[in-house]
Protein backbone atom coordinates (compact mmCIF):
# COMPACT_ATOMS: atom_id res chain seq x y z
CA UNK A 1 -10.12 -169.92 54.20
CA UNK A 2 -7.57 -166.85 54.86
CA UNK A 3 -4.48 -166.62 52.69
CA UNK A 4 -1.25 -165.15 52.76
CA UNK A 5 -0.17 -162.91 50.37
CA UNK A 6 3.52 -161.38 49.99
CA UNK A 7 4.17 -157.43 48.98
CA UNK A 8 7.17 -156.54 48.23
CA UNK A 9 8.15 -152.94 46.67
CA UNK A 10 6.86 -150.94 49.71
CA UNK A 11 8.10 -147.66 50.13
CA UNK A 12 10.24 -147.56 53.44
CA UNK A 13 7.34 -145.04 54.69
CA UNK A 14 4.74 -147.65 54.91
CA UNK A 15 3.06 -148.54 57.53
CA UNK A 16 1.09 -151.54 58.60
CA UNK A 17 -2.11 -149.30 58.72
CA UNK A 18 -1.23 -147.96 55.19
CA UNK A 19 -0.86 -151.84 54.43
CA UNK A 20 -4.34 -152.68 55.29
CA UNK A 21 -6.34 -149.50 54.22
CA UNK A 22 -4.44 -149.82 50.76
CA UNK A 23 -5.73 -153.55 50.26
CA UNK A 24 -8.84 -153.57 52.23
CA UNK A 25 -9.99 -152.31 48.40
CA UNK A 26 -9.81 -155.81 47.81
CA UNK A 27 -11.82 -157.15 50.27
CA UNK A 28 -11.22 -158.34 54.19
CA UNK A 29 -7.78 -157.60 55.43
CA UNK A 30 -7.23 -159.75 58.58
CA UNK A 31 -3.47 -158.74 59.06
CA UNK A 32 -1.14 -157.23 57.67
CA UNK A 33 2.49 -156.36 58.77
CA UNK A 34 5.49 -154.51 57.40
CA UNK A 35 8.29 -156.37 58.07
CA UNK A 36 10.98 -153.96 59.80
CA UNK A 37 14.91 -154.47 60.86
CA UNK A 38 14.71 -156.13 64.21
CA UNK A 39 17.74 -153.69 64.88
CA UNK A 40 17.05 -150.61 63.49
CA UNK A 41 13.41 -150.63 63.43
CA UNK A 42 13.23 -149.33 59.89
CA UNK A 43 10.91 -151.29 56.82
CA UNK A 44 12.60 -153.61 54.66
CA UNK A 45 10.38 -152.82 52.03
CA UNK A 46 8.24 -155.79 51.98
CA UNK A 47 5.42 -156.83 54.44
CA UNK A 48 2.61 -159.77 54.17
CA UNK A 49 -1.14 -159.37 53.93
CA UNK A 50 -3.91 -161.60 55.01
CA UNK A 51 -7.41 -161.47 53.05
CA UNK A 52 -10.07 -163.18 54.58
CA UNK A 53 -11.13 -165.59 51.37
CA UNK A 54 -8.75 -167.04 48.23
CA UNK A 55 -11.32 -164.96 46.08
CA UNK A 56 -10.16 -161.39 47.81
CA UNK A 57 -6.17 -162.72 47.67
CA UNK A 58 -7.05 -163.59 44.43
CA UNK A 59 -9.03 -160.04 43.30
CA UNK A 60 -5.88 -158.33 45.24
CA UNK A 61 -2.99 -159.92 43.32
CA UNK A 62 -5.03 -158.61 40.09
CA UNK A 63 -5.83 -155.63 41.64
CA UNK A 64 -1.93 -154.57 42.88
CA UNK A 65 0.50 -156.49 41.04
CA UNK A 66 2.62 -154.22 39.45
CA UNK A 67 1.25 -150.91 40.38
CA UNK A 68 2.37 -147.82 41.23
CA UNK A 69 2.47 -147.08 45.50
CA UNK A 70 4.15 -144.02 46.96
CA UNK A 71 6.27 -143.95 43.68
CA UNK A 72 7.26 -147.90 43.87
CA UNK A 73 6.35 -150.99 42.16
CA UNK A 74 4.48 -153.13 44.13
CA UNK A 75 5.30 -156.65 43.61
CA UNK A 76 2.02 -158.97 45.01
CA UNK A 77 1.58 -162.65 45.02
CA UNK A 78 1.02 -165.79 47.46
CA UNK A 79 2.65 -165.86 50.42
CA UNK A 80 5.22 -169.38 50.03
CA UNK A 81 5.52 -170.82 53.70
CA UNK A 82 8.77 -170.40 55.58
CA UNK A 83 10.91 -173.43 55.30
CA UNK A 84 14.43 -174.69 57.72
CA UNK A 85 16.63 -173.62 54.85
CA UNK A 86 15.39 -170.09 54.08
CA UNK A 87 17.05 -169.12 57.87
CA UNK A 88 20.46 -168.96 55.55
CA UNK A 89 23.63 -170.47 57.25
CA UNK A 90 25.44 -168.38 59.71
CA UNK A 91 28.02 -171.50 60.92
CA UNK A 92 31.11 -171.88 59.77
CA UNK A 93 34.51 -170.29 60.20
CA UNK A 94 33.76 -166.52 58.70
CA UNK A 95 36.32 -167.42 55.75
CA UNK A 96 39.57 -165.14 55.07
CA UNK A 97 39.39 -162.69 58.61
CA UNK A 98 43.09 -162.74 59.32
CA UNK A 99 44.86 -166.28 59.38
CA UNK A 100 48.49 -167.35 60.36
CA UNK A 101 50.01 -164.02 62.26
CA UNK A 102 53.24 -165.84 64.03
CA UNK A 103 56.68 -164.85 64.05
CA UNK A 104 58.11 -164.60 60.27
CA UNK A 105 61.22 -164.00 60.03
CA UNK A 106 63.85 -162.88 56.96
CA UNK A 107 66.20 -165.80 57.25
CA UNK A 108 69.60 -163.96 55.94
């Protein structure tokens, strides 16, 4: 069965295809993305990888936690399923962005 794995650490060059060739030295890479500013296009620095088997995800977390890629860190381990709250809350009233702005006046 596939599994998930999360990178983080990426140097902001990386692409997708450096992704895969880097962790296809694990095994069978099915996917794997480089997660990018939906506004800016540029990486965040993190992606997600896909092996093929829980023995390659496995082999890969030993193989690339912790080591050195383009001059980074590479932080590797299983991918944790997106949940409602991780969306973070964007409601609300903004807090302090102006307030009361009518007439004061210097009573004498």
């Amino acid at each position: 069965m596939a599994k998930k794995l999360f990178v983080g650490g990426l140097p902001y060059s990386t692409t997708s295809d450096d992704l895969k060739n880097h962790f296809s030295g694990a095994g069978n890479v099915l996917t794997a993305q480089v997660i990018t500013d939906k506004f800016s296009g540029r990486s965040k620095g993190f992606g997600f990888v896909e092996m093929s088997s829980d023995d390659e995800a496995t082999k890969a977390v030993e193989m690339f936690n912790g080591t050195d890629f383009g001059g980074r860190q590479l932080a590797v381990n299983e991918a944790r399923p997106k949940t409602e709250g991780d969306r973070g809350s964007r409601g609300g009233f903004g807090g302090g962005r102006g307030g009361d702005r009518g007439s004061r006046r210097d009573s004498y």
